[in-house]
C-alpha atoms as a PDB file:
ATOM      1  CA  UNK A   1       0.000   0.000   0.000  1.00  0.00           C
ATOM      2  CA  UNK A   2       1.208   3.713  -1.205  1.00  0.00           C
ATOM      3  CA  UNK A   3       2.446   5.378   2.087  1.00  0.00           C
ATOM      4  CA  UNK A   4       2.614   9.230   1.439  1.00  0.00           C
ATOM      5  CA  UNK A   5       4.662  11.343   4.050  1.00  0.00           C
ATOM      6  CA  UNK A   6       5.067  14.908   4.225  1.00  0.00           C
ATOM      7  CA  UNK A   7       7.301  16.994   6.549  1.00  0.00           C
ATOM      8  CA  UNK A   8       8.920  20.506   6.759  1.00  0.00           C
ATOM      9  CA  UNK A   9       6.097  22.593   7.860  1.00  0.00           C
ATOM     10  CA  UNK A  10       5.880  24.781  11.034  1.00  0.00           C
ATOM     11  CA  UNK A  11       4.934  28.114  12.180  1.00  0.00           C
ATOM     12  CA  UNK A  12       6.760  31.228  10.414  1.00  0.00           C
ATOM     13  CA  UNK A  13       6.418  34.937  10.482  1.00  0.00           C
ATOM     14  CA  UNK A  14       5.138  36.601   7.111  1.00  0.00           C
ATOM     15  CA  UNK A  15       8.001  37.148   4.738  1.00  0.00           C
ATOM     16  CA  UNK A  16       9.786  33.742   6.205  1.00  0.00           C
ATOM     17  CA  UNK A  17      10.511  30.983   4.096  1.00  0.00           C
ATOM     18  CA  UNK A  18       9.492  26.856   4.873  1.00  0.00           C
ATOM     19  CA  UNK A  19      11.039  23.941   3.001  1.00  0.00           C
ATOM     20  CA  UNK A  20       8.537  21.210   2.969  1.00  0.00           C
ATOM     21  CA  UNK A  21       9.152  17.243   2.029  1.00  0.00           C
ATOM     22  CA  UNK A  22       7.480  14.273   0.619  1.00  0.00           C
ATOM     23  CA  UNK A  23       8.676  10.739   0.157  1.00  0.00           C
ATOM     24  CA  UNK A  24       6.545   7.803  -0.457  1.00  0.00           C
ATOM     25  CA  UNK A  25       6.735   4.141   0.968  1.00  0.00           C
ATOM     26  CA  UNK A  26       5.440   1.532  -1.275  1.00  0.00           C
ATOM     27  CA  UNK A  27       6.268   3.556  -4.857  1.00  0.00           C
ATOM     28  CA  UNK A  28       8.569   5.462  -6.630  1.00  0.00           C
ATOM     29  CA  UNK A  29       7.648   8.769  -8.030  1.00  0.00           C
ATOM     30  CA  UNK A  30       9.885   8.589 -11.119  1.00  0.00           C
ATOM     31  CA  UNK A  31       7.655   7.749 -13.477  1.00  0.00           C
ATOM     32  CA  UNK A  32       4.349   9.925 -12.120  1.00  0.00           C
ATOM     33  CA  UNK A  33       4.150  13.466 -12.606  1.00  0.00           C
ATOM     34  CA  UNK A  34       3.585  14.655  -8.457  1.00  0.00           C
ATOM     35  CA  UNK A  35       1.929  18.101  -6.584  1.00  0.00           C
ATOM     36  CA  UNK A  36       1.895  19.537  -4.158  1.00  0.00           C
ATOM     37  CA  UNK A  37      -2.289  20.319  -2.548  1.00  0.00           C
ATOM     38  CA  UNK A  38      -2.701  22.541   0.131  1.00  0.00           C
ATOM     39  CA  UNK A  39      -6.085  22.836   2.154  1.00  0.00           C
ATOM     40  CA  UNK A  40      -6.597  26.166   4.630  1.00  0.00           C
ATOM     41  CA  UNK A  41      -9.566  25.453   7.147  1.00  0.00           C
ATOM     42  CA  UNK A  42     -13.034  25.428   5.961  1.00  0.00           C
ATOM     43  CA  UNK A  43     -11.807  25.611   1.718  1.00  0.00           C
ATOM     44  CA  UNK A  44     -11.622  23.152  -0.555  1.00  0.00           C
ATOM     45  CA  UNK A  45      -7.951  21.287  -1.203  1.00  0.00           C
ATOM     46  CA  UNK A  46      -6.338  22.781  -4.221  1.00  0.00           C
ATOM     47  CA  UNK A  47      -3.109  22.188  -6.270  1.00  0.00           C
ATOM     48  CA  UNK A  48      -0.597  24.673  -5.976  1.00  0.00           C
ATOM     49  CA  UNK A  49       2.548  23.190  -7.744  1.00  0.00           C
ATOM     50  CA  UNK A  50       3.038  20.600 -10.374  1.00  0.00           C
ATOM     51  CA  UNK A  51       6.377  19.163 -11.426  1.00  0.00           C
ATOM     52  CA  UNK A  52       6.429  16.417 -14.415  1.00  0.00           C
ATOM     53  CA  UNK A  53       8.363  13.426 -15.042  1.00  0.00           C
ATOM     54  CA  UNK A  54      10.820  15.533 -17.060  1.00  0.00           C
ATOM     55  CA  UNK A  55      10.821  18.231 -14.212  1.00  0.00           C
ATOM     56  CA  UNK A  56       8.725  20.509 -15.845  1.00  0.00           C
ATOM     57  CA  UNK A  57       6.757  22.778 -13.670  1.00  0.00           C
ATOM     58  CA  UNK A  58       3.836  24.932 -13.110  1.00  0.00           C
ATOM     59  CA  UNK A  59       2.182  26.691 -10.250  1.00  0.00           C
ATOM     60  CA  UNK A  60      -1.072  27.716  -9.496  1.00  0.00           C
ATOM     61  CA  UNK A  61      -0.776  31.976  -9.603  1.00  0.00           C
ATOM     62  CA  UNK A  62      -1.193  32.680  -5.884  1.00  0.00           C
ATOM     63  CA  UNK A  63       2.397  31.193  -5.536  1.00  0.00           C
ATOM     64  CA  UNK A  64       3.867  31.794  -9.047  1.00  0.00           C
ATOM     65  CA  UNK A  65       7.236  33.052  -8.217  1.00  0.00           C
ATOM     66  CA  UNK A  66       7.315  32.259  -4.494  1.00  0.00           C
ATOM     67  CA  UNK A  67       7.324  28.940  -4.201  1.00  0.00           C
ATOM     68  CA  UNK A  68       9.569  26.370  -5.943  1.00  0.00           C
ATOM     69  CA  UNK A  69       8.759  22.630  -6.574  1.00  0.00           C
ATOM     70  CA  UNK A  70      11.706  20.029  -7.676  1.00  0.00           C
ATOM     71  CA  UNK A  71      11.812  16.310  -7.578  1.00  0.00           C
ATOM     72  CA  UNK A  72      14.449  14.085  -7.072  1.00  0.00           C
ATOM     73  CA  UNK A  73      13.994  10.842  -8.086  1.00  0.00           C
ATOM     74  CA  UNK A  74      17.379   8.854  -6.554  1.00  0.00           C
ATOM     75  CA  UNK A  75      15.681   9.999  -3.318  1.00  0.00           C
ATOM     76  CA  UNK A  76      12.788   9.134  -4.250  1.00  0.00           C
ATOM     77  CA  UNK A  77      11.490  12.963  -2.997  1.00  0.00           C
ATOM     78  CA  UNK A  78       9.287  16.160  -4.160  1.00  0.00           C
ATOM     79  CA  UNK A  79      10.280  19.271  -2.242  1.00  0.00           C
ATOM     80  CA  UNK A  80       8.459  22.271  -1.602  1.00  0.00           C
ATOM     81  CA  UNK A  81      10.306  25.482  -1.421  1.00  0.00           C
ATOM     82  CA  UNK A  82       8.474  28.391  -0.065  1.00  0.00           C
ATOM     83  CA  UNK A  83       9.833  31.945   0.170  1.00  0.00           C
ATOM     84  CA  UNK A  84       7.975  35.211   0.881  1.00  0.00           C
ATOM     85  CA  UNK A  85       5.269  33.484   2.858  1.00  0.00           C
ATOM     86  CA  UNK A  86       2.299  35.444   3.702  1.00  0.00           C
ATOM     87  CA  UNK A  87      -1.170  34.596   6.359  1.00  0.00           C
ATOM     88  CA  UNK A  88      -2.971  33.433   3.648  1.00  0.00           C
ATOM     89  CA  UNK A  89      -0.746  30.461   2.987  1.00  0.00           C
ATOM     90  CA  UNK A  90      -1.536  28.767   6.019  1.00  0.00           C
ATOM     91  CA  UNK A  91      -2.809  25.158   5.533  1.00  0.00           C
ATOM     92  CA  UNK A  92      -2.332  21.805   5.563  1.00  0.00           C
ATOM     93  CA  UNK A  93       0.081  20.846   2.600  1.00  0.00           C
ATOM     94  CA  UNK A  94       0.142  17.600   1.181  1.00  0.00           C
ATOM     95  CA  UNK A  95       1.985  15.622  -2.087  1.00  0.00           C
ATOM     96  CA  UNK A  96       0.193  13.223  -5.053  1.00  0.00           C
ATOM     97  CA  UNK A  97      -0.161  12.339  -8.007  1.00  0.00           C
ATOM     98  CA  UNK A  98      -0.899  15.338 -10.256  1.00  0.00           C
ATOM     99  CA  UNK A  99      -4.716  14.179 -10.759  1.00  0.00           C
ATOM    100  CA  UNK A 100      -5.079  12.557  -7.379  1.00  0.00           C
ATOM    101  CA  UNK A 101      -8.012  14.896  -7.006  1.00  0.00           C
ATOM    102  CA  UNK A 102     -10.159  12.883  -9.384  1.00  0.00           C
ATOM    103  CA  UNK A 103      -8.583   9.186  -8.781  1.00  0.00           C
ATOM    104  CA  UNK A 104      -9.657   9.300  -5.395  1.00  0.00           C
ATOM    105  CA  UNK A 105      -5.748   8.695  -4.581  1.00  0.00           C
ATOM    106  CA  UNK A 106      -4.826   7.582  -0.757  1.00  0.00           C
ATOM    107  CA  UNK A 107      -3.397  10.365   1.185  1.00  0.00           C
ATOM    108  CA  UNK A 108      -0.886  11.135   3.463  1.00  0.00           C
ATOM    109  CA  UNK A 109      -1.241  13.212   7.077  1.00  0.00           C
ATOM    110  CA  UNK A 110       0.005  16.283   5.567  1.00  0.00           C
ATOM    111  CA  UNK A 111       2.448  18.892   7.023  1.00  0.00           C
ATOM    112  CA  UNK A 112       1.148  21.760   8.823  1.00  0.00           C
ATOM    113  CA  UNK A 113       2.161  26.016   7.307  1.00  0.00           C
ATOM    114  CA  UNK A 114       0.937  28.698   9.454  1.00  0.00           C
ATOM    115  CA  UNK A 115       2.310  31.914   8.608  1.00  0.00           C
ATOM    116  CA  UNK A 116       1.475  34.658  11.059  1.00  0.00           C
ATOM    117  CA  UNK A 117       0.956  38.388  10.196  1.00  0.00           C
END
């Protein structure tokens, strides 16, 4: 069974910066394209960074050009980089699949951002 585990997140003052992780027990990631999903209390979970199989990447606007997303595969990984953090990225983040949205993918705990004003 597909373990997902996320870590790196933690409480930061606007403006900081949070690193997050994601490995996975069970599968390897390097031959899915992966995301990272964040969810903020009472909204719905949404998709804020893409990376493909060939490391191509794409963000959803509210972080183009703050955050960063890379992958590497020998690790087995997906990283989060987040700079320039501000209140309104506070959520749960979690990594999956690209369209783990619709597939009704298996999820992992998620790692915890609160940014504070």
């Amino acid at each position: 069974q597909v373990q997902l585990v996320e870590s790196g997140g933690g409480l930061v003052q606007a403006g900081g910066s949070l690193r997050l992780s994601c490995t996975a027990q069970g599968t390897r990631f390097r031959f899915r394209d992966m995301a990272w999903y964040r969810q903020a209390p009472g909204k719905q979970r949404e998709r804020v960074a893409t990376v493909s199989v060939w490391s191509t990447t794409d963000y959803a606007d509210s972080v183009k050009g703050r955050f960063t997303i890379s992958r590497n595969d020998a690790k087995n990984t997906v990283d989060l980089q987040m700079n320039s953090l501000q209140p309104e990225d506070t959520a749960v983040y979690f990594c999956n699949y690209t369209d783990a949205l619709q597939s009704g993918a298996n999820w992992g705990q998620g790692t915890q951002v609160t940014v504070s004003s």
